[in-house]
C-alpha atoms as a PDB file:
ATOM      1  CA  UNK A   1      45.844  12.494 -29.758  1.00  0.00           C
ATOM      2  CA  UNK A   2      43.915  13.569 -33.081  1.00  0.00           C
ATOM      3  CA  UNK A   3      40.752  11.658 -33.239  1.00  0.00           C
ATOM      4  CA  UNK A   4      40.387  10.086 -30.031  1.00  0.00           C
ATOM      5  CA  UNK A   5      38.719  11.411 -26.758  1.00  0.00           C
ATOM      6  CA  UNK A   6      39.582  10.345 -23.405  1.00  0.00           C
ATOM      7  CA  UNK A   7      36.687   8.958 -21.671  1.00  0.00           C
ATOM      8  CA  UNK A   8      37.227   9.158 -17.451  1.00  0.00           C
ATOM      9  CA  UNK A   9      35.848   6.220 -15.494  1.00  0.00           C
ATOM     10  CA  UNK A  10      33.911   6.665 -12.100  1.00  0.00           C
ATOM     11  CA  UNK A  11      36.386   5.106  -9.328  1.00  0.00           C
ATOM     12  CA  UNK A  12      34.538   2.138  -9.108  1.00  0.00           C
ATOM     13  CA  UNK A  13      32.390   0.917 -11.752  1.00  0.00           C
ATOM     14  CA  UNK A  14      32.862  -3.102 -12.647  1.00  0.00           C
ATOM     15  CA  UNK A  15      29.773  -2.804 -14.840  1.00  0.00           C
ATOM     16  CA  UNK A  16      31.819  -0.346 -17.417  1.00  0.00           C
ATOM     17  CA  UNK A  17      34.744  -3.059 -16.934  1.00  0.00           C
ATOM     18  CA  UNK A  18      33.105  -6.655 -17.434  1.00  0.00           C
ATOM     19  CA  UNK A  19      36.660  -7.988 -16.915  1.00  0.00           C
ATOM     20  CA  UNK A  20      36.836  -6.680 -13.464  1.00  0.00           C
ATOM     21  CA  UNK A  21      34.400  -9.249 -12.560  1.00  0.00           C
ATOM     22  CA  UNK A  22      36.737 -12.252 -13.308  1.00  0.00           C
ATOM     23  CA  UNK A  23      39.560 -11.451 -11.046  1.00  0.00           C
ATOM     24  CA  UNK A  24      38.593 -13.983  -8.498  1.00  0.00           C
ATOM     25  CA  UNK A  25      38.298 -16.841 -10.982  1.00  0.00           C
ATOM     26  CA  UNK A  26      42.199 -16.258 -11.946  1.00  0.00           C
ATOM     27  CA  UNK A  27      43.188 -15.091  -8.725  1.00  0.00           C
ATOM     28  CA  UNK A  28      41.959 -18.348  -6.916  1.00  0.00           C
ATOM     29  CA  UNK A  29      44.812 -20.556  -7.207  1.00  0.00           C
ATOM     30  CA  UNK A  30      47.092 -17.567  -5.911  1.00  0.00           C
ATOM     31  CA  UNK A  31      45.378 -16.873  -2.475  1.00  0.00           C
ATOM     32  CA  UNK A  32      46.826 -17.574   0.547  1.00  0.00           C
ATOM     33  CA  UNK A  33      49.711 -19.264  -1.180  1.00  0.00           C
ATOM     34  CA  UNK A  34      53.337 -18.718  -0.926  1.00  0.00           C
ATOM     35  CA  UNK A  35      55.875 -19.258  -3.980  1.00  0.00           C
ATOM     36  CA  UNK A  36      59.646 -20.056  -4.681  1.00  0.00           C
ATOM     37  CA  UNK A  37      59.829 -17.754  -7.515  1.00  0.00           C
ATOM     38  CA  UNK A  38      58.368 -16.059 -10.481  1.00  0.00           C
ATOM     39  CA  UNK A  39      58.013 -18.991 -12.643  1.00  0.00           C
ATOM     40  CA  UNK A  40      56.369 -20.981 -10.642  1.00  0.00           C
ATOM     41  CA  UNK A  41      53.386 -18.616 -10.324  1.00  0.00           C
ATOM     42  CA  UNK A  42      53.547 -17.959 -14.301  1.00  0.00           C
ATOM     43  CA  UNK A  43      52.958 -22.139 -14.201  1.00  0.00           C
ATOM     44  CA  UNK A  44      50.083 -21.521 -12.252  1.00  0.00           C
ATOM     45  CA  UNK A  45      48.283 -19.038 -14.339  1.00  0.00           C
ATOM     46  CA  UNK A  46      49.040 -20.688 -17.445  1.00  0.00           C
ATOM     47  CA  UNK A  47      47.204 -23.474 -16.109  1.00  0.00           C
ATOM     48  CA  UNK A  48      44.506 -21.341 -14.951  1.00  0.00           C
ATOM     49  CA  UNK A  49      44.239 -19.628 -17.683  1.00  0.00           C
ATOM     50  CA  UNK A  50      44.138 -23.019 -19.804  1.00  0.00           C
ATOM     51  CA  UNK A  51      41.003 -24.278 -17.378  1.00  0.00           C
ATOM     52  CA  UNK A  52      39.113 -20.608 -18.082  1.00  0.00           C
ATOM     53  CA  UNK A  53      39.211 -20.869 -21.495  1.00  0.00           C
ATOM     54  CA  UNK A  54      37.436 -23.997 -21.125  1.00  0.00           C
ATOM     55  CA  UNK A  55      34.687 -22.109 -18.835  1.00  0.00           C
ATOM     56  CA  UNK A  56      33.319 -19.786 -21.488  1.00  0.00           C
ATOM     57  CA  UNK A  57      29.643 -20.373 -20.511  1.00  0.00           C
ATOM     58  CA  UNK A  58      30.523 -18.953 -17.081  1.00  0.00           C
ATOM     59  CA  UNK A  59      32.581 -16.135 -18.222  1.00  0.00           C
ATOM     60  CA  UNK A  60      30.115 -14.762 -20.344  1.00  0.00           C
ATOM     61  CA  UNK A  61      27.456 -14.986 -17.809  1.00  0.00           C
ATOM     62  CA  UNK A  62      29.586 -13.094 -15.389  1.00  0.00           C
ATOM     63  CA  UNK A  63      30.678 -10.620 -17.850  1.00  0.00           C
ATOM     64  CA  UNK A  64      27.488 -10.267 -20.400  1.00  0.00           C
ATOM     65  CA  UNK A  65      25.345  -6.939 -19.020  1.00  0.00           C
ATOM     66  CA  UNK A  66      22.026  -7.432 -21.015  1.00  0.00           C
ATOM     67  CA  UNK A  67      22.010  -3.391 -21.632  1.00  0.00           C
ATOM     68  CA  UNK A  68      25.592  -3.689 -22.707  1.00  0.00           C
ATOM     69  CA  UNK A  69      24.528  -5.491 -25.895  1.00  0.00           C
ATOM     70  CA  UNK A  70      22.176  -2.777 -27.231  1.00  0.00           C
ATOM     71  CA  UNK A  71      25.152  -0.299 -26.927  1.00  0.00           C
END
């Protein structure tokens, strides 16, 4: 790949993956919970997914490292 470098991640590292940190706010309608098919848990998240974009304050303050703005 000319002109890109391939950066390795530690194992675990949330703090070099911001997203990492929002799992449990979409995964919270899905625990513990059994469905009848695929579409029904596509419903789900679209809903979720609906509600988080809603809950931007939040998401940045989980996500927003104050050294990763200064990089």
């Amino acid at each position: 790949m000319e002109g890109l470098r391939v950066e390795f991640l530690p194992p675990y590292s949330p703090e070099l993956q911001p997203a990492e940190r929002l799992w449990s706010l979409l995964d919270e309608p899905l625990v513990n919970q059994s469905f009848e098919n695929i579409d029904e848990i596509e419903n789900i998240l679209a809903k979720r997914c609906n509600i988080l974009n809603n809950m931007q304050k939040e998401i940045r303050d989980l996500t927003n490292y104050h050294w990763l703005k200064n990089c």
